[in-house]
PDB file of N, CA and C in Angstrom:
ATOM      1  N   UNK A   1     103.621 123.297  94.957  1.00  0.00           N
ATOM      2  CA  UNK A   1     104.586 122.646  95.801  1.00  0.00           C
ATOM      3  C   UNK A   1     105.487 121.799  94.915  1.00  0.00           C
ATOM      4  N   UNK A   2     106.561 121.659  95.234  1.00  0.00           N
ATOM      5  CA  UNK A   2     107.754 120.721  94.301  1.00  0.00           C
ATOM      6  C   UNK A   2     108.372 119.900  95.313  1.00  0.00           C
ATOM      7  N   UNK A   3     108.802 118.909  95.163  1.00  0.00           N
ATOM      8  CA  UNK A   3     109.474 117.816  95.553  1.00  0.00           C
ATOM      9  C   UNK A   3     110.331 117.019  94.447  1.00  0.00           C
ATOM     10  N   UNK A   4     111.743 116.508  95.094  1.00  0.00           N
ATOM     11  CA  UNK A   4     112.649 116.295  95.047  1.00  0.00           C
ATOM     12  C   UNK A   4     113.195 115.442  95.510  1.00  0.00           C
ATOM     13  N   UNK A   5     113.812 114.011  95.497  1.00  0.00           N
ATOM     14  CA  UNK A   5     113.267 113.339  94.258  1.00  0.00           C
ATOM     15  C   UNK A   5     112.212 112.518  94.837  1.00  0.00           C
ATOM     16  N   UNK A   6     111.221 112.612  93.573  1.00  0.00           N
ATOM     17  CA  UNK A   6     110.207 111.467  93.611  1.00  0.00           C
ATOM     18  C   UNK A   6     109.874 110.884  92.275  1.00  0.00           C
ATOM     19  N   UNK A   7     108.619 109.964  92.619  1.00  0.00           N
ATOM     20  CA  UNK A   7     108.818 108.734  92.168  1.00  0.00           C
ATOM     21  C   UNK A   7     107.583 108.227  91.218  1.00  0.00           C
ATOM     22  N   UNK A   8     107.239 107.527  91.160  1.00  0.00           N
ATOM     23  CA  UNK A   8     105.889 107.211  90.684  1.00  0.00           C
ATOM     24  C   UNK A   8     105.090 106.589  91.592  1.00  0.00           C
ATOM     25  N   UNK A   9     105.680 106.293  92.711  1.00  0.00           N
ATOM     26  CA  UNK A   9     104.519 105.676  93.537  1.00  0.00           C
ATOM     27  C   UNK A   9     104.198 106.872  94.530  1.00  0.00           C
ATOM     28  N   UNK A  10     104.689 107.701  94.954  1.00  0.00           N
ATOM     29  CA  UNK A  10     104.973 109.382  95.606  1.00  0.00           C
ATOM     30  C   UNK A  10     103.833 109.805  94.491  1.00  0.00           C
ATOM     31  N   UNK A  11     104.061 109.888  92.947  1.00  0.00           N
ATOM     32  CA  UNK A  11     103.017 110.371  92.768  1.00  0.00           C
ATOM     33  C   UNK A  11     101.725 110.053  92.794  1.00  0.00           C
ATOM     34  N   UNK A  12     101.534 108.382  92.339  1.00  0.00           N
ATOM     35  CA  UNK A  12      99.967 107.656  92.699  1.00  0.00           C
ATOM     36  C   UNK A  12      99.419 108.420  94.510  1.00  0.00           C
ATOM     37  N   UNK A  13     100.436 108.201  94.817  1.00  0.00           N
ATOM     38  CA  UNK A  13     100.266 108.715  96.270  1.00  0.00           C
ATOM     39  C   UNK A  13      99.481 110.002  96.649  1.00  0.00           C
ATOM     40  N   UNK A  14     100.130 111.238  95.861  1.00  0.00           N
ATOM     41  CA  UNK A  14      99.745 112.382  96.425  1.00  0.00           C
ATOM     42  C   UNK A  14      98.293 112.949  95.512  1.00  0.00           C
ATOM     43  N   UNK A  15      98.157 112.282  94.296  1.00  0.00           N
ATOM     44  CA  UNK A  15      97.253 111.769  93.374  1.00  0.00           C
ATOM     45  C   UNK A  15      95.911 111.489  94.544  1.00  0.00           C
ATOM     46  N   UNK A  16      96.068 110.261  95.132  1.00  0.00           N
ATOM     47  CA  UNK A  16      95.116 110.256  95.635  1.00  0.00           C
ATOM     48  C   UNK A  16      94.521 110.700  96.966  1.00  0.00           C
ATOM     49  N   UNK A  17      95.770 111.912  97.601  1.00  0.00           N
ATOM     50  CA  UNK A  17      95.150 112.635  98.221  1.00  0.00           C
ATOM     51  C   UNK A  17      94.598 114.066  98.037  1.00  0.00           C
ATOM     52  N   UNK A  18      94.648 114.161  96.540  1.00  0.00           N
ATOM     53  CA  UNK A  18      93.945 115.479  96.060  1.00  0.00           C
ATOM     54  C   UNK A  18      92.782 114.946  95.308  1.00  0.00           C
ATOM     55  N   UNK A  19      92.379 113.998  95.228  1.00  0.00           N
ATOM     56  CA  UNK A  19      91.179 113.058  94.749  1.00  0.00           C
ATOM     57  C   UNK A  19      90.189 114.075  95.078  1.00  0.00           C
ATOM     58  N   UNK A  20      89.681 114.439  96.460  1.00  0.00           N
ATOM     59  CA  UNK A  20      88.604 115.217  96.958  1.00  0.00           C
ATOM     60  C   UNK A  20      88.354 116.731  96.226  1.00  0.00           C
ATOM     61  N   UNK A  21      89.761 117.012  95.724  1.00  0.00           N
ATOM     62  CA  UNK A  21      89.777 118.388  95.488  1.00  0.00           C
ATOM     63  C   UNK A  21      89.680 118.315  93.866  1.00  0.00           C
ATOM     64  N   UNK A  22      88.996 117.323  93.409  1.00  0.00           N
ATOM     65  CA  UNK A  22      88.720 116.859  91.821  1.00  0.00           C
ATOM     66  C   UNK A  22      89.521 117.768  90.901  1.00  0.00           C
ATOM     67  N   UNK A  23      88.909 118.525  90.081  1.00  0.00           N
ATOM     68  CA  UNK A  23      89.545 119.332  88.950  1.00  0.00           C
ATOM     69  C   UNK A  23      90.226 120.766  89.539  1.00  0.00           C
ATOM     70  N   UNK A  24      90.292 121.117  91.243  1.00  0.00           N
ATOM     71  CA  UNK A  24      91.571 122.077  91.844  1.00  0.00           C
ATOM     72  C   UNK A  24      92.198 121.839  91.750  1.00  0.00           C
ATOM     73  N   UNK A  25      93.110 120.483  91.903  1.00  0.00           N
ATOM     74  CA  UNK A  25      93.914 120.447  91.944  1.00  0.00           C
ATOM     75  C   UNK A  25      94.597 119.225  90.997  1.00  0.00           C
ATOM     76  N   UNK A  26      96.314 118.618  91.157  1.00  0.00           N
ATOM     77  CA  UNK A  26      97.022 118.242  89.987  1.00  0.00           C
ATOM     78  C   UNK A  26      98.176 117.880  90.814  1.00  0.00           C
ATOM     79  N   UNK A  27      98.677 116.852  90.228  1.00  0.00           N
ATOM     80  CA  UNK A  27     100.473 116.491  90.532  1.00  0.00           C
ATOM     81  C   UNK A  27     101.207 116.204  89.091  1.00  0.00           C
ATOM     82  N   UNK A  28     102.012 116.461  88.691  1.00  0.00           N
ATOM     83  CA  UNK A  28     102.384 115.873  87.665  1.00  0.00           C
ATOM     84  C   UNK A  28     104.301 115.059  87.965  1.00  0.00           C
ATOM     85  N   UNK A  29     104.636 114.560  87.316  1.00  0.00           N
ATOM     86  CA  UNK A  29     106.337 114.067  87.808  1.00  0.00           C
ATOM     87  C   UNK A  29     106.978 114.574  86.258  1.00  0.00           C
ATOM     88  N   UNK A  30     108.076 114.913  86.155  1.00  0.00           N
ATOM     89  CA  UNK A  30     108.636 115.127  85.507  1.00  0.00           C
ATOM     90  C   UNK A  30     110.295 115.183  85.714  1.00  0.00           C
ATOM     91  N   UNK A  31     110.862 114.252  85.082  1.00  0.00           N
ATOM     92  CA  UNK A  31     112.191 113.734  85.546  1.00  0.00           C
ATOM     93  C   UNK A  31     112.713 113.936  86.883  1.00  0.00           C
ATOM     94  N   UNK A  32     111.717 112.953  87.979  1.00  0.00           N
ATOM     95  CA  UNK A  32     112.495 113.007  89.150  1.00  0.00           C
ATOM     96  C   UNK A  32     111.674 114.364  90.168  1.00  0.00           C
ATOM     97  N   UNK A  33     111.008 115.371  89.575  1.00  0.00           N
ATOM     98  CA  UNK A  33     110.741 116.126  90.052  1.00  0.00           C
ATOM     99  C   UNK A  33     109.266 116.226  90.445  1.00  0.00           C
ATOM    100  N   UNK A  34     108.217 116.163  91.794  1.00  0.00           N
ATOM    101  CA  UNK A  34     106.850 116.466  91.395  1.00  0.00           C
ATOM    102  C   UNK A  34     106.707 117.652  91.921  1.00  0.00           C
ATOM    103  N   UNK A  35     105.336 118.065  90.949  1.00  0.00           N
ATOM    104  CA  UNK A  35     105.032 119.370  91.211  1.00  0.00           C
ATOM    105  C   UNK A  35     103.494 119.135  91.823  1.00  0.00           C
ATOM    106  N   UNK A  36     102.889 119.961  92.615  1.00  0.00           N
ATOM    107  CA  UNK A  36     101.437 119.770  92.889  1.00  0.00           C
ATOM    108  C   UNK A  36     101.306 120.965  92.717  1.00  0.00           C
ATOM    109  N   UNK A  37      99.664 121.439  92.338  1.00  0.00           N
ATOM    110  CA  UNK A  37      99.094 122.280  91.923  1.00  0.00           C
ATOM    111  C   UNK A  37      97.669 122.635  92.631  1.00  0.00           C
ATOM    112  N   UNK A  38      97.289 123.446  92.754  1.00  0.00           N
ATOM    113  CA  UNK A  38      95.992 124.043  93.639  1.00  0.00           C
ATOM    114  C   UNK A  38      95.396 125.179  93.047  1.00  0.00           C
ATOM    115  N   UNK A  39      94.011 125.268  93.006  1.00  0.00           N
ATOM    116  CA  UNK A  39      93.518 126.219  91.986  1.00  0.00           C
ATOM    117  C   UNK A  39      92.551 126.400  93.579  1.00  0.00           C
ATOM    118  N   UNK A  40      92.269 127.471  93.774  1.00  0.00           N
ATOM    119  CA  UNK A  40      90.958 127.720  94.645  1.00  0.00           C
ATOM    120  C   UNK A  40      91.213 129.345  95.326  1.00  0.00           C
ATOM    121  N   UNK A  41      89.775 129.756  95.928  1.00  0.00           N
ATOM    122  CA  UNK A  41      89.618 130.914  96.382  1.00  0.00           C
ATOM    123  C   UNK A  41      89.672 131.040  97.192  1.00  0.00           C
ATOM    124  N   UNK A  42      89.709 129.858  98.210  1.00  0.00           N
ATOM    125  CA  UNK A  42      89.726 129.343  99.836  1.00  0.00           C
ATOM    126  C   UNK A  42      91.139 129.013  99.986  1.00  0.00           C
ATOM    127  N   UNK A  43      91.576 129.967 100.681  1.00  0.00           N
ATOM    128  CA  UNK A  43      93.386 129.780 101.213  1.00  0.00           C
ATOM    129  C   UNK A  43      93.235 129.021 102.377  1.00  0.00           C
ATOM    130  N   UNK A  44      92.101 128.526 102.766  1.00  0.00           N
ATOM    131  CA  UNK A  44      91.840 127.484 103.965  1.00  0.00           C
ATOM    132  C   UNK A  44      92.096 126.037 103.549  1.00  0.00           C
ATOM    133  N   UNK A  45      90.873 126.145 102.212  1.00  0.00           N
ATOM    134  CA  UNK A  45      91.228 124.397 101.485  1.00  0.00           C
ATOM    135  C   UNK A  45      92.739 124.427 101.080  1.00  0.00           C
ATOM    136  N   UNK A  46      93.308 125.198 100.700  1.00  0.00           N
ATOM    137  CA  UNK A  46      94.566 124.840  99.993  1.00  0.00           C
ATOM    138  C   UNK A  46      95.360 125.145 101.039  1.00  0.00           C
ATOM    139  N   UNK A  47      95.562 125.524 102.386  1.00  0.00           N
ATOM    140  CA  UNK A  47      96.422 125.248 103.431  1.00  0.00           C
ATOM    141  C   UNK A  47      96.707 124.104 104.023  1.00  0.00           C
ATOM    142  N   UNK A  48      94.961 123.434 103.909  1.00  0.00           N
ATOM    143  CA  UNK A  48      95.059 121.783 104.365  1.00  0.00           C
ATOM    144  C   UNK A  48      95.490 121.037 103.421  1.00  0.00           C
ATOM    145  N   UNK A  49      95.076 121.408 101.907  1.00  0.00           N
ATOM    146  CA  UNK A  49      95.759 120.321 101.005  1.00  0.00           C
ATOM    147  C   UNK A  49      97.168 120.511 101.080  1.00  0.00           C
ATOM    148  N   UNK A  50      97.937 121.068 101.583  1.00  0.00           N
ATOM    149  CA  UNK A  50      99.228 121.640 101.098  1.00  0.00           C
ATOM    150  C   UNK A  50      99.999 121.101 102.398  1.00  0.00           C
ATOM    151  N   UNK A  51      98.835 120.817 103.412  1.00  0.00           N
ATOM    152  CA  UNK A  51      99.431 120.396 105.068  1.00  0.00           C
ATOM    153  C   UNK A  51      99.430 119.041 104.943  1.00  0.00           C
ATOM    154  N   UNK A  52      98.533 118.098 104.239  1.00  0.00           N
ATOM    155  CA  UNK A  52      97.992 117.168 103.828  1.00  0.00           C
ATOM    156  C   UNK A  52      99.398 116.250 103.021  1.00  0.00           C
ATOM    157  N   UNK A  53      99.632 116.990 101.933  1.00  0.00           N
ATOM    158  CA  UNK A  53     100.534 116.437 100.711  1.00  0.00           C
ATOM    159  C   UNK A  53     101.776 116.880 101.590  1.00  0.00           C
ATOM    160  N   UNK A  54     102.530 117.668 102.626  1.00  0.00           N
ATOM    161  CA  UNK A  54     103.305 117.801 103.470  1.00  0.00           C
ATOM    162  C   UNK A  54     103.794 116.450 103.988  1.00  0.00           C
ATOM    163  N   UNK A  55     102.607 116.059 104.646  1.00  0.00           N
ATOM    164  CA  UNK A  55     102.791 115.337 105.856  1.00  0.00           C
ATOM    165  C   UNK A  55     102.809 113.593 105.074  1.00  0.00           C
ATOM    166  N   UNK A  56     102.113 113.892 103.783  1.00  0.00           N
ATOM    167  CA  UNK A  56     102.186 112.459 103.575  1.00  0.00           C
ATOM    168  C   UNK A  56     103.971 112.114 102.688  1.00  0.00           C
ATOM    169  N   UNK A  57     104.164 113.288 102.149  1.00  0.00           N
ATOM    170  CA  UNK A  57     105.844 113.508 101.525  1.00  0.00           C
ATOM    171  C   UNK A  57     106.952 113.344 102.620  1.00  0.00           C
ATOM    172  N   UNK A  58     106.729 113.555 103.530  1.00  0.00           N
ATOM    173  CA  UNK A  58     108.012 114.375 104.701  1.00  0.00           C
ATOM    174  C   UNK A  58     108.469 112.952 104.833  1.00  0.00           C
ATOM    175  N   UNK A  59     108.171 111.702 104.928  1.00  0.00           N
ATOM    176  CA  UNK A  59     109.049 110.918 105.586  1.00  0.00           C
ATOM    177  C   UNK A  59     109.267 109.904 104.446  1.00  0.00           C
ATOM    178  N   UNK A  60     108.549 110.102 103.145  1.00  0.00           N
ATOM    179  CA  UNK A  60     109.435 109.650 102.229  1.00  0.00           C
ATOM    180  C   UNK A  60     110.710 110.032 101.559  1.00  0.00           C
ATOM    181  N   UNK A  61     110.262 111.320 102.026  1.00  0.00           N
ATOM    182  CA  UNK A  61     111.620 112.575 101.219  1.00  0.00           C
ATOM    183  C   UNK A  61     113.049 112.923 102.179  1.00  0.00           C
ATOM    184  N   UNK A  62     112.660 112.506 103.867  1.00  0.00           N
ATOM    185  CA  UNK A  62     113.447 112.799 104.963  1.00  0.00           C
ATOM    186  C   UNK A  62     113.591 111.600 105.509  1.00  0.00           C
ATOM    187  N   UNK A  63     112.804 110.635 105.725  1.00  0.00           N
ATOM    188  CA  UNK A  63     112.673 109.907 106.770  1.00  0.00           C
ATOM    189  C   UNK A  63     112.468 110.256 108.072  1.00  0.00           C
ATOM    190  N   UNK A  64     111.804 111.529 108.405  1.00  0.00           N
ATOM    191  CA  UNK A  64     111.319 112.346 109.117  1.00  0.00           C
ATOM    192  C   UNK A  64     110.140 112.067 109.665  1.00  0.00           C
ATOM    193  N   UNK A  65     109.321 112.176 110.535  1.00  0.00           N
ATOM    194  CA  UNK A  65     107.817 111.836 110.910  1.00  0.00           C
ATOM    195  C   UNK A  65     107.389 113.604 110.465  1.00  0.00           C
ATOM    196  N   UNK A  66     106.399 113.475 110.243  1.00  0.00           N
ATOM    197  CA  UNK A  66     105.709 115.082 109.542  1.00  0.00           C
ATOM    198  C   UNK A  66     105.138 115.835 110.943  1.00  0.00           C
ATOM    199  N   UNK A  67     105.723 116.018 111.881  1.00  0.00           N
ATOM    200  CA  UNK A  67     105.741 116.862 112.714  1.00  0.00           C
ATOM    201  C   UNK A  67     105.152 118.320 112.634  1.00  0.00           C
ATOM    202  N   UNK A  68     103.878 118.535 112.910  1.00  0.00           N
ATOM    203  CA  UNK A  68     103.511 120.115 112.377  1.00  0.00           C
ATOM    204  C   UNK A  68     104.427 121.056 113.660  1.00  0.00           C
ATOM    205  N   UNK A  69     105.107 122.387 113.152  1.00  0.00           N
ATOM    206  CA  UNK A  69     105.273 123.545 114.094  1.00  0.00           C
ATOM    207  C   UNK A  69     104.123 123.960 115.129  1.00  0.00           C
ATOM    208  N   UNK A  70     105.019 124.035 116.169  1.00  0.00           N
ATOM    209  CA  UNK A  70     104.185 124.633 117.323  1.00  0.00           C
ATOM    210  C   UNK A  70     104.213 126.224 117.599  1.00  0.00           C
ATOM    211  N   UNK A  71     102.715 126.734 117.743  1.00  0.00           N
ATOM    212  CA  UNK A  71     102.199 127.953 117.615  1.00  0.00           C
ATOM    213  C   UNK A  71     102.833 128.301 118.873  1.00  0.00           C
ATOM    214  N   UNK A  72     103.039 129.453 119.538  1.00  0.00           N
ATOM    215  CA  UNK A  72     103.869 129.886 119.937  1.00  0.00           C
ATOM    216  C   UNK A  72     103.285 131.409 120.621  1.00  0.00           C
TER     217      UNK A  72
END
């Protein structure tokens, strides 16, 4: 996942919501840019981490509330 722009506190941030997912996963920042990273065999864990780091980004990056899509 990449995001645009962030920050260093965006990254402490998303840092410690991949805490659980110890050595799967990663954020790194690099001028302005973060990247998160997911290593796993379970497209389940990494749907929630990915729904997870979504929802905690969306209203720093939009000022948006992280609204999930409705199934349909």
């Amino acid at each position: 996942m990449l995001f645009y722009p962030a920050n260093e506190t965006l990254l402490e941030g998303v840092r410690e919501k991949l805490t659980p997912l110890a050595n799967y996963a990663g954020a790194t920042l690099t001028d302005g840019l973060l990247t998160v990273r997911f290593l796993s065999d379970d497209n389940l864990l990494c749907q929630r981490a990915m729904r997870d780091i979504w929802q905690f980004m969306r209203p720093h990056l939009t000022g948006k509330s992280p609204v999930l899509p409705e199934s349909g």
